[in-house]
C-alpha atoms as a PDB file:
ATOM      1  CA  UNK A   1     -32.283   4.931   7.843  1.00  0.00           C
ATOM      2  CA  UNK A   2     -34.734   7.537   8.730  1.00  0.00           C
ATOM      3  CA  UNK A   3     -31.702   9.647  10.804  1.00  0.00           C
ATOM      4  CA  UNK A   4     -29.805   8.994   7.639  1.00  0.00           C
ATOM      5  CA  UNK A   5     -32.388  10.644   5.331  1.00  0.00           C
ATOM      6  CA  UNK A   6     -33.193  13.137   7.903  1.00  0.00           C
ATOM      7  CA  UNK A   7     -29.502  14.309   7.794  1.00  0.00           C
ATOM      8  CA  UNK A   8     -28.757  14.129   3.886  1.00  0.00           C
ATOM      9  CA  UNK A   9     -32.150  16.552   3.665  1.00  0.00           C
ATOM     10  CA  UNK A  10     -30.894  19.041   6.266  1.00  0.00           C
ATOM     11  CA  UNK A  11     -27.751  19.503   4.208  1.00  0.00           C
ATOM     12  CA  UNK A  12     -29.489  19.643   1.015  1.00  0.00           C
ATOM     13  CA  UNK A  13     -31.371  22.177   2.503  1.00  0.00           C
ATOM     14  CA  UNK A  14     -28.227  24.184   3.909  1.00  0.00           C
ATOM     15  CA  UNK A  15     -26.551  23.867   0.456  1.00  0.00           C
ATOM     16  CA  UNK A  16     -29.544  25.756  -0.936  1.00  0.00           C
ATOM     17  CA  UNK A  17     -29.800  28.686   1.547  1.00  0.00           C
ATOM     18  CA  UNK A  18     -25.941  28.630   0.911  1.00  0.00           C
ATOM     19  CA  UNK A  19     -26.466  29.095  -2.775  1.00  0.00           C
ATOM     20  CA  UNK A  20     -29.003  31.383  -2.792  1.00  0.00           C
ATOM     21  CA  UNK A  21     -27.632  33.877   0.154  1.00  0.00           C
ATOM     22  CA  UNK A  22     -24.038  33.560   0.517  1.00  0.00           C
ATOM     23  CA  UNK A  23     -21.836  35.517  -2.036  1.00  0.00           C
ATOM     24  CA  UNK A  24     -18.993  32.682  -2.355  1.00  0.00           C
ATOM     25  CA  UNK A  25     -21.127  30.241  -2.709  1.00  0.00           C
ATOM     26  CA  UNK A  26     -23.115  32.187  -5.463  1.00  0.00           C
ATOM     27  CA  UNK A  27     -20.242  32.865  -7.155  1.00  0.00           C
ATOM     28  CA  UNK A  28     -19.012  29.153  -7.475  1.00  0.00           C
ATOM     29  CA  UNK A  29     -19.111  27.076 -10.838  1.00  0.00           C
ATOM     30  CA  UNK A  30     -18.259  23.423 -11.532  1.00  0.00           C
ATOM     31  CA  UNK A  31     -14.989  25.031 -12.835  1.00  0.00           C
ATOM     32  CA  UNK A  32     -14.173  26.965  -9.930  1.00  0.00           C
ATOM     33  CA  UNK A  33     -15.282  23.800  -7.164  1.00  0.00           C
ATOM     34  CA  UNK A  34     -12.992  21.160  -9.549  1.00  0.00           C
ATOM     35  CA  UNK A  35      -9.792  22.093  -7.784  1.00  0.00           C
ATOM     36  CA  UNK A  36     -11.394  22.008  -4.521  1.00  0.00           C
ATOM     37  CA  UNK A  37     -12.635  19.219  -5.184  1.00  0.00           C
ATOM     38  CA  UNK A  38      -9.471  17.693  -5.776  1.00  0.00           C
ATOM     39  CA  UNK A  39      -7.846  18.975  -2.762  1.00  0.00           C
ATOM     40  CA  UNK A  40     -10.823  17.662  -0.892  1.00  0.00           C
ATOM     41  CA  UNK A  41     -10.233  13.964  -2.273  1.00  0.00           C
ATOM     42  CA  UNK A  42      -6.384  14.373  -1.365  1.00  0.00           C
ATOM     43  CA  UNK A  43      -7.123  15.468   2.296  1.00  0.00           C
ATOM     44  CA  UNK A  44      -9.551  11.836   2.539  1.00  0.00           C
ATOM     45  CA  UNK A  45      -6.848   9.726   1.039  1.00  0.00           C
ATOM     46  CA  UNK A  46      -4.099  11.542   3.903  1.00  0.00           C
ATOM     47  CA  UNK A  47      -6.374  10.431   6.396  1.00  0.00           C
ATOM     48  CA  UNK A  48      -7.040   7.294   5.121  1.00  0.00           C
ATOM     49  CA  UNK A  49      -3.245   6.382   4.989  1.00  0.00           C
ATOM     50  CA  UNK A  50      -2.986   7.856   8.321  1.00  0.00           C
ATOM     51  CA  UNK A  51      -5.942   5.642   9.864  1.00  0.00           C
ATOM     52  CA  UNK A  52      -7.487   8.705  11.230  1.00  0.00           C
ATOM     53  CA  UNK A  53     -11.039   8.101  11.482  1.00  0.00           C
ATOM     54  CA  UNK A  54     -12.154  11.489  13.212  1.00  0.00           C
ATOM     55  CA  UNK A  55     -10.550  13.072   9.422  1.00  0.00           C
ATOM     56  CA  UNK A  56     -12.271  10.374   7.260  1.00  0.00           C
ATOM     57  CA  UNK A  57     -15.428  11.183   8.877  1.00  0.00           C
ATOM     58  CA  UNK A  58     -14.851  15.172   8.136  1.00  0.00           C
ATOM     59  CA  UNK A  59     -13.368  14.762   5.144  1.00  0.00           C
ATOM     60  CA  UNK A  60     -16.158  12.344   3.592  1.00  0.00           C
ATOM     61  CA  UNK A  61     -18.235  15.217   4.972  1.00  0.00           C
ATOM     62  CA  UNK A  62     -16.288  17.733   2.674  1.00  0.00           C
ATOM     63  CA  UNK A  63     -16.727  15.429  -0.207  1.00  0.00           C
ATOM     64  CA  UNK A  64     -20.578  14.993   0.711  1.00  0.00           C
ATOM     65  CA  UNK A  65     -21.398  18.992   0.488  1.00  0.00           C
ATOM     66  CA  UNK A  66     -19.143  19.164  -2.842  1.00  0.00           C
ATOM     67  CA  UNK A  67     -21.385  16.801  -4.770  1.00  0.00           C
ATOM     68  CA  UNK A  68     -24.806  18.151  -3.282  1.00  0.00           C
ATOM     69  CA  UNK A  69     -22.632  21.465  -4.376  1.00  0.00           C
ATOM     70  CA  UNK A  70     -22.272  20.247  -8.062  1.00  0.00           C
ATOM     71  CA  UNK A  71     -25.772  18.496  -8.296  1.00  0.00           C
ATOM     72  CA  UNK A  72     -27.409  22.275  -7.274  1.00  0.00           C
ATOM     73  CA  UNK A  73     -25.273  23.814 -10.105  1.00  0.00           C
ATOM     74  CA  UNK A  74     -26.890  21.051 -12.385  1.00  0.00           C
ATOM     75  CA  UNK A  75     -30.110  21.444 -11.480  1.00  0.00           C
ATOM     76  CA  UNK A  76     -29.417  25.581 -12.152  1.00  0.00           C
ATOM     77  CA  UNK A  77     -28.150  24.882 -15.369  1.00  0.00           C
ATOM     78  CA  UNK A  78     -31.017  22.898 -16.327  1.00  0.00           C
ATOM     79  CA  UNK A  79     -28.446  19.036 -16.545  1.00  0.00           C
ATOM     80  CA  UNK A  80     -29.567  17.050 -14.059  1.00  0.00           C
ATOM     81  CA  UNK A  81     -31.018  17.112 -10.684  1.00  0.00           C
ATOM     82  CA  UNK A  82     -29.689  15.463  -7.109  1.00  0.00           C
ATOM     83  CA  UNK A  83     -32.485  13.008  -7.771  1.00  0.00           C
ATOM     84  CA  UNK A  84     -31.018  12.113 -10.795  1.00  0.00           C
ATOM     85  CA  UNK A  85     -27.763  11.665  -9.299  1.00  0.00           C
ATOM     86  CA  UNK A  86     -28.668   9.060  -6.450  1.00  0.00           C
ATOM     87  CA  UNK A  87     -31.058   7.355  -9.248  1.00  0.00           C
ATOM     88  CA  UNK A  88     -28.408   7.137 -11.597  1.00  0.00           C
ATOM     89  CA  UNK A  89     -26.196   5.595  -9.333  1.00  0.00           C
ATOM     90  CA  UNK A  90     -29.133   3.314  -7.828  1.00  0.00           C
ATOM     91  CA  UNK A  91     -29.667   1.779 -11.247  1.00  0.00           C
ATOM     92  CA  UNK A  92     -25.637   1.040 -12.358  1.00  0.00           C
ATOM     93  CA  UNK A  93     -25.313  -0.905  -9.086  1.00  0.00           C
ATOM     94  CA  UNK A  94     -28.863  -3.074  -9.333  1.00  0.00           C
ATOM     95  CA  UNK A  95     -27.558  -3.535 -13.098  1.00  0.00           C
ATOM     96  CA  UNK A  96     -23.905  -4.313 -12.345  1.00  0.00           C
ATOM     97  CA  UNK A  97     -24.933  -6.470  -9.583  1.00  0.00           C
ATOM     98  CA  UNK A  98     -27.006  -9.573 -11.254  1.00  0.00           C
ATOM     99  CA  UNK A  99     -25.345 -12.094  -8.959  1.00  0.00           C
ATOM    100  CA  UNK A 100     -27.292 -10.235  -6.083  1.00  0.00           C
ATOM    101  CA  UNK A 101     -30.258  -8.583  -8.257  1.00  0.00           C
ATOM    102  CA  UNK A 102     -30.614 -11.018 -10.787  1.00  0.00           C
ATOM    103  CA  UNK A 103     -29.400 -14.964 -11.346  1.00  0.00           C
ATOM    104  CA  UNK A 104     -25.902 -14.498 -12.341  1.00  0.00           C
ATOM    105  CA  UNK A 105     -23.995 -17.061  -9.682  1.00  0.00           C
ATOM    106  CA  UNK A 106     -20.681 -16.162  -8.809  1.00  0.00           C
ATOM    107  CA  UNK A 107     -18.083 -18.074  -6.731  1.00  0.00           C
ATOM    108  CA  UNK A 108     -16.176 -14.821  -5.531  1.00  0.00           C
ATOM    109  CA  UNK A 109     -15.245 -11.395  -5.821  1.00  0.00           C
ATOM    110  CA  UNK A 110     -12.809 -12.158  -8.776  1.00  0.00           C
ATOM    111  CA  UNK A 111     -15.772 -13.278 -10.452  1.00  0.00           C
ATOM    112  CA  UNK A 112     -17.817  -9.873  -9.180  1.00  0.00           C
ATOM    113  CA  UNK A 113     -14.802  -7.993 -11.020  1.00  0.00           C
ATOM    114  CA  UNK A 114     -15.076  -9.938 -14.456  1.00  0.00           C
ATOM    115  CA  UNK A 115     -18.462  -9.454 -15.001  1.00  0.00           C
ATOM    116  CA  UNK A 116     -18.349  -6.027 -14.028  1.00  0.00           C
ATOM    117  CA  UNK A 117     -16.095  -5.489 -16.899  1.00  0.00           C
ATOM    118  CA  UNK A 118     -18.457  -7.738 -19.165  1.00  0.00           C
ATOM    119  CA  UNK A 119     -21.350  -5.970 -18.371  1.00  0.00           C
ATOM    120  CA  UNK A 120     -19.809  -2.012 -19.033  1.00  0.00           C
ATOM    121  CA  UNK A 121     -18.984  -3.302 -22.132  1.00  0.00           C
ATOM    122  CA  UNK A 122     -22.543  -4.326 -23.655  1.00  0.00           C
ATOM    123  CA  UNK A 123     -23.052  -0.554 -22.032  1.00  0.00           C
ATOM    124  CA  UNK A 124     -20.924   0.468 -24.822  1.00  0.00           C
ATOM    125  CA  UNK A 125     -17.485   0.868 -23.428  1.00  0.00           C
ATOM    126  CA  UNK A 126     -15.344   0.249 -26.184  1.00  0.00           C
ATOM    127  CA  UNK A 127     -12.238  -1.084 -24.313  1.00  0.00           C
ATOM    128  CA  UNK A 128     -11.843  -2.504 -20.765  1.00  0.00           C
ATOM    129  CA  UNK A 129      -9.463   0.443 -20.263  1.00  0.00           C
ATOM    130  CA  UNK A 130     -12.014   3.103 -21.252  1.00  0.00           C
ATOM    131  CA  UNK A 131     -12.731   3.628 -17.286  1.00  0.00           C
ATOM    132  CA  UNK A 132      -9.520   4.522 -16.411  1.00  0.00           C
ATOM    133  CA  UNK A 133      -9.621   8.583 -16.057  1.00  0.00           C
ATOM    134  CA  UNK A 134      -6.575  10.250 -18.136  1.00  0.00           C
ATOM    135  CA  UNK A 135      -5.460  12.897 -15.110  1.00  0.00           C
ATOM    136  CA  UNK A 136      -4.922   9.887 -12.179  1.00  0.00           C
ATOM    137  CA  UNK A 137      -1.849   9.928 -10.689  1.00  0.00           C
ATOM    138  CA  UNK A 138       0.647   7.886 -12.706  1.00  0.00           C
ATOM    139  CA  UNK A 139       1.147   4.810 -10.006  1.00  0.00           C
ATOM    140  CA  UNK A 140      -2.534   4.840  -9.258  1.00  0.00           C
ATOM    141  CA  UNK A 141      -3.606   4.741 -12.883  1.00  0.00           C
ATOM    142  CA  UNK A 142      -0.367   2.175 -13.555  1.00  0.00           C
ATOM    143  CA  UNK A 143      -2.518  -0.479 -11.304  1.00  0.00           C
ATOM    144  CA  UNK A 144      -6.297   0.122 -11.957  1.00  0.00           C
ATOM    145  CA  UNK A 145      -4.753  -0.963 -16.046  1.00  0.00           C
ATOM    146  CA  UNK A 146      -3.133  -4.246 -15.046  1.00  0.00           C
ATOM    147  CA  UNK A 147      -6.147  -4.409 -12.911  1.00  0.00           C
ATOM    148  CA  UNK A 148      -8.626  -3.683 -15.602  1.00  0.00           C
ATOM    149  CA  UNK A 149      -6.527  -6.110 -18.179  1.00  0.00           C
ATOM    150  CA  UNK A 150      -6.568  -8.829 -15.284  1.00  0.00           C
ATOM    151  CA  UNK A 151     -10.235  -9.154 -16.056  1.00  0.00           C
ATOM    152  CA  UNK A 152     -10.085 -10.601 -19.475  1.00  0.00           C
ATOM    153  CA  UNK A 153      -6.987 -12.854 -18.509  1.00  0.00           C
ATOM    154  CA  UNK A 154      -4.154 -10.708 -19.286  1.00  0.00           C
ATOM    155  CA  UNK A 155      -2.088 -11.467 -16.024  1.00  0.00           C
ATOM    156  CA  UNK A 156       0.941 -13.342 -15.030  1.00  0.00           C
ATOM    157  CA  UNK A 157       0.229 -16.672 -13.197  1.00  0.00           C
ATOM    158  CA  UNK A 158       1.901 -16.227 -10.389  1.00  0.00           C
ATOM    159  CA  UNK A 159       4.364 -13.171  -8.516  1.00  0.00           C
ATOM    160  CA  UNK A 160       7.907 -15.430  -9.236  1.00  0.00           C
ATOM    161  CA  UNK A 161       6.977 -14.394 -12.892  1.00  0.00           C
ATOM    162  CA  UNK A 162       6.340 -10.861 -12.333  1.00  0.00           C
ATOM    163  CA  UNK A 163       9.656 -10.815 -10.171  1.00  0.00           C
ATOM    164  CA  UNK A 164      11.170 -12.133 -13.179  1.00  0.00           C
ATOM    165  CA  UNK A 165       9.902  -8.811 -15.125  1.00  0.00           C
ATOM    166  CA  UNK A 166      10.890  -6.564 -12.577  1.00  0.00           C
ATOM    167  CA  UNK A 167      14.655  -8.358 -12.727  1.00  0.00           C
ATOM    168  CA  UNK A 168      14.032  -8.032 -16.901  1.00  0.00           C
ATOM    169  CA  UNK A 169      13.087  -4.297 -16.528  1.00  0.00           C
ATOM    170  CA  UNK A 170      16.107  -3.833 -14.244  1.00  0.00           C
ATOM    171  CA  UNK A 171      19.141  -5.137 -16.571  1.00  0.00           C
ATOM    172  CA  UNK A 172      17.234  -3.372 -19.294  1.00  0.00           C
ATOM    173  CA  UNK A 173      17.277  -0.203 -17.668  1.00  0.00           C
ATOM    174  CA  UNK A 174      21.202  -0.924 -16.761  1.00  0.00           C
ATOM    175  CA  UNK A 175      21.847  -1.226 -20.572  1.00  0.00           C
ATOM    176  CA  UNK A 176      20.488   1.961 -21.885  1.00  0.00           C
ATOM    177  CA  UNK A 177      21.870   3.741 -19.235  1.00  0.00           C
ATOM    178  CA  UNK A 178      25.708   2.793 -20.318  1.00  0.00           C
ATOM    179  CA  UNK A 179      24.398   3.867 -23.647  1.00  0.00           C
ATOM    180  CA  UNK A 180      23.027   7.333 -22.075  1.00  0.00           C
ATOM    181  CA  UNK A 181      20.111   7.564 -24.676  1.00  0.00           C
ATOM    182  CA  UNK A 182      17.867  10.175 -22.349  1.00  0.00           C
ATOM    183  CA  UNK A 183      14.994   9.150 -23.991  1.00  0.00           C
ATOM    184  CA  UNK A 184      15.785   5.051 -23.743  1.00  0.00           C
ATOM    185  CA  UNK A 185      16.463   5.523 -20.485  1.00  0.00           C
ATOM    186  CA  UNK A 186      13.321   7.312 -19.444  1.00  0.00           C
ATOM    187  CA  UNK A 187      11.359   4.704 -21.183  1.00  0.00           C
ATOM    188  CA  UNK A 188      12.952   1.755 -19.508  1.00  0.00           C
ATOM    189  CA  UNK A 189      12.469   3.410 -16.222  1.00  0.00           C
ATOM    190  CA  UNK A 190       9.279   3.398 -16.821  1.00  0.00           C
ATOM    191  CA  UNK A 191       8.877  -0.186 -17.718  1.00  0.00           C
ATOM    192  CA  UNK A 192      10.610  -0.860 -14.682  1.00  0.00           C
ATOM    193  CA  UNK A 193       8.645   1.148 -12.434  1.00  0.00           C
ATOM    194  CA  UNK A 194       5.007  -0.591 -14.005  1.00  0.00           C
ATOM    195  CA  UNK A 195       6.357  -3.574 -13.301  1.00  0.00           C
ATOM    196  CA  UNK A 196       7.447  -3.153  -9.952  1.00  0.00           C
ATOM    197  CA  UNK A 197       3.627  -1.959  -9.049  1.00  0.00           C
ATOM    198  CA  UNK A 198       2.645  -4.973 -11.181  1.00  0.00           C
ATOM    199  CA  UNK A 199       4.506  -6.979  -8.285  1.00  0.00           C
ATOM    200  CA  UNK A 200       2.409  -5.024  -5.603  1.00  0.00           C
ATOM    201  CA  UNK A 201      -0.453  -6.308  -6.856  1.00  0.00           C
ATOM    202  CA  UNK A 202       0.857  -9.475  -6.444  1.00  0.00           C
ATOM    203  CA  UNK A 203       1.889  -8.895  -3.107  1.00  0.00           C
ATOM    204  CA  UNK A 204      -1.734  -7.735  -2.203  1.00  0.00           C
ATOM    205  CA  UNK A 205      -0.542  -4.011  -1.292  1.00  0.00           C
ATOM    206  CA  UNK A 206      -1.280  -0.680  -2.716  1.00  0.00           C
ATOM    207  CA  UNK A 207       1.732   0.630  -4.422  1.00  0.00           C
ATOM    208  CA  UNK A 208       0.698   4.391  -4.148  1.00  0.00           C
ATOM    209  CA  UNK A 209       0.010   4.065  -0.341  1.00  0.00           C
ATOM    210  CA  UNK A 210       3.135   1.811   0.244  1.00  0.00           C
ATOM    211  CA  UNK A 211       5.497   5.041  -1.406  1.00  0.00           C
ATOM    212  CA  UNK A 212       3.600   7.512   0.206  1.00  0.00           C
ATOM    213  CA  UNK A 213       4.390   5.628   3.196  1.00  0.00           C
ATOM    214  CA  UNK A 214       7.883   5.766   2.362  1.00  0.00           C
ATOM    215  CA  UNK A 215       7.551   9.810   1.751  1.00  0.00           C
ATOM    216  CA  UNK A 216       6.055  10.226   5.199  1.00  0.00           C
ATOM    217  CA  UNK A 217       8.310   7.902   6.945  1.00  0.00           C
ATOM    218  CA  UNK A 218      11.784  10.199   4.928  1.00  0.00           C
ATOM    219  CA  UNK A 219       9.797  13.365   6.022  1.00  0.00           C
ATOM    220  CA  UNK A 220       9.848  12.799   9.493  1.00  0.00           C
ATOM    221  CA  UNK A 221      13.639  11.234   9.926  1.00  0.00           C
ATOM    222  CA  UNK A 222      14.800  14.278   8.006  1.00  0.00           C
ATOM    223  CA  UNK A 223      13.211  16.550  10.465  1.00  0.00           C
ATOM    224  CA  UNK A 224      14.430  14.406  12.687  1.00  0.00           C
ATOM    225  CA  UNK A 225      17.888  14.981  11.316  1.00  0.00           C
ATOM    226  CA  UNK A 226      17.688  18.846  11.234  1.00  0.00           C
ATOM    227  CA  UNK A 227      16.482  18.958  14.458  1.00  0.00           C
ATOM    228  CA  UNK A 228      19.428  16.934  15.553  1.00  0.00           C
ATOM    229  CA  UNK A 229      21.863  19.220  13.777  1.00  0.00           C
ATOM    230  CA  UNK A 230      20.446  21.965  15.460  1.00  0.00           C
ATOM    231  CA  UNK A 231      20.924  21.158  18.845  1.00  0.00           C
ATOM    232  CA  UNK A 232      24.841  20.368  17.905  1.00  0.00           C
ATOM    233  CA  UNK A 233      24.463  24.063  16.919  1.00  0.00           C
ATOM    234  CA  UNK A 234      25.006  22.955  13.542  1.00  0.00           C
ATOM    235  CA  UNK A 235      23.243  23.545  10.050  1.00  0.00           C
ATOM    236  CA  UNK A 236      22.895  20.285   7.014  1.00  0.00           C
ATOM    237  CA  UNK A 237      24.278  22.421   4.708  1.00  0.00           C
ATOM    238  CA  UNK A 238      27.849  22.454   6.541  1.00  0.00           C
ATOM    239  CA  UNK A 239      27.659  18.668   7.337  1.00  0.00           C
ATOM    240  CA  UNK A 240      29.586  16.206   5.242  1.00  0.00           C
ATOM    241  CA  UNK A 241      27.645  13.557   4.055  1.00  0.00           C
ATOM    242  CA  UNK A 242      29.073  11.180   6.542  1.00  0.00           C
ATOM    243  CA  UNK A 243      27.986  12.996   9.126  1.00  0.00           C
ATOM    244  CA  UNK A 244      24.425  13.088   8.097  1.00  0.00           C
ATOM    245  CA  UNK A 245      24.041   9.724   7.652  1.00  0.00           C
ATOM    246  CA  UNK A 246      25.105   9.191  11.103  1.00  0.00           C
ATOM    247  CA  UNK A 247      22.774  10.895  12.468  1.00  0.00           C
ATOM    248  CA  UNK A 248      20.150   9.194  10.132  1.00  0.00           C
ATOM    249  CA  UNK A 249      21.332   5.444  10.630  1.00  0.00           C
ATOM    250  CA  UNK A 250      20.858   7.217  14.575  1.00  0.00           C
ATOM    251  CA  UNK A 251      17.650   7.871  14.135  1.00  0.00           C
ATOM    252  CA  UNK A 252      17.068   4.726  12.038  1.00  0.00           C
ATOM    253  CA  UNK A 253      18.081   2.366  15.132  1.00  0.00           C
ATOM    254  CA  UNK A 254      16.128   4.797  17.459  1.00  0.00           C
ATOM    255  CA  UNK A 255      12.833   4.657  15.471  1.00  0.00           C
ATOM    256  CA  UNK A 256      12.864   1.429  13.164  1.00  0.00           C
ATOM    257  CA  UNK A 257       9.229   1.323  12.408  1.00  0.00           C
ATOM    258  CA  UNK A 258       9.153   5.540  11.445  1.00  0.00           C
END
């Protein structure tokens, strides 16, 4: 633990020589770090999905200098110090954590969840949705709702009746589009898509990492495909569609797994 603190000071330190000497880093603002900061988070969860633990390590790194980054600007601006940060932090876990800090008994980490919800809302969360940030992606945000509204017992009892949903959603989606109401159709697509990522969660997978799968997987067999086309001295654009998919059902049998 000593290396630990040892290492976490040494960057604190950097990030302050940085501040006060280097002309970027002077001229930075939580504004002007918020995009990078995004990008930064993006970059961990490509490595993640690609198991590449040499770019989680870096890429934690990245994450680690941007909030010693914002906790200097605090402390600038008169906020909040770093101290306050990691204190802050300290005391939310110790308080959301009576099972291991207190004598709350719990039987597992279902029961963890639950009282995590119970507990944010004596804190004066007014909804058990209140935690979900407005600007997450669309899938990701789809399934930390159910996942919130799980906690108070709004779920489906078991993944045959969230199939049944998904098959609901579908012949409801069929309906409005013979009826080609844009708007009705948009809506339904919707309803079909949350409840298809409903049925992840049943299936214990992560629906945003299972279709970004997908989008690496159609990335690669595409360049696959070009570069195929290529050396027939050939461009996609003048292929029929027949002959494109047989070089991609080629490619399919060659690589199944990619």
């Amino acid at each position: 633990m000593e290396a630990v603190g040892n290492s976490f000071l040494r960057l604190v330190r950097i990030m302050d020589q940085l501040r006060e000497q280097c002309p970027w880093d002077r001229k930075q603002t939580i504004h002007t770090l918020r995009s990078l900061t995004i990008e930064e988070m993006y970059e961990l969860v490509d490595a993640i999905t690609e198991e590449d633990w040499n770019g989680i390590r870096e890429e934690l790194g990245d994450l680690l200098l941007h909030i010693v980054f914002y906790a200097r600007i605090g402390k600038e601006e008169g906020k909040f110090t770093l101290e306050d940060v990691i204190n802050g932090i300290c005391e939310k876990l110790i308080a959301r954590h009576p099972h291991i800090y207190g004598d709350i008994k719990v039987q597992n980490d279902e029961d963890v969840k639950r009282n995590w919800e119970k507990l944010k809302l004596k804190e004066g969360k007014k909804s058990v949705l209140s935690g979900v940030p407005q600007s997450l992606p669309a899938t990701v945000k789809a399934m930390r709702l159910q996942e919130k509204a799980k906690q108070v017992g709004f779920e489906w009892e078991n993944s045959g009746q969230v199939w049944e949903k998904v098959l609901e959603e579908m012949k409801e989606l069929q309906e409005v589009v013979v009826e080609n109401d844009r708007s009705r159709i948009e809506e339904e697509y919707g309803d079909l898509i949350f409840s298809l990522i409903n049925y992840a969660r049943f299936l214990q997978i992560d629906a945003e990492n299972a279709l970004e799968r997908t989008n690496k997987k159609f990335i690669d067999r595409f360049s696959r495909m070009e570069e195929k086309a290529m050396q027939q001295g050939r461009n996609l654009a003048d292929m029929t569609l027949e002959e494109m998919d047989s070089i991609w059902n080629h490619i399919k049998r060659q690589n199944p797994g990619s």
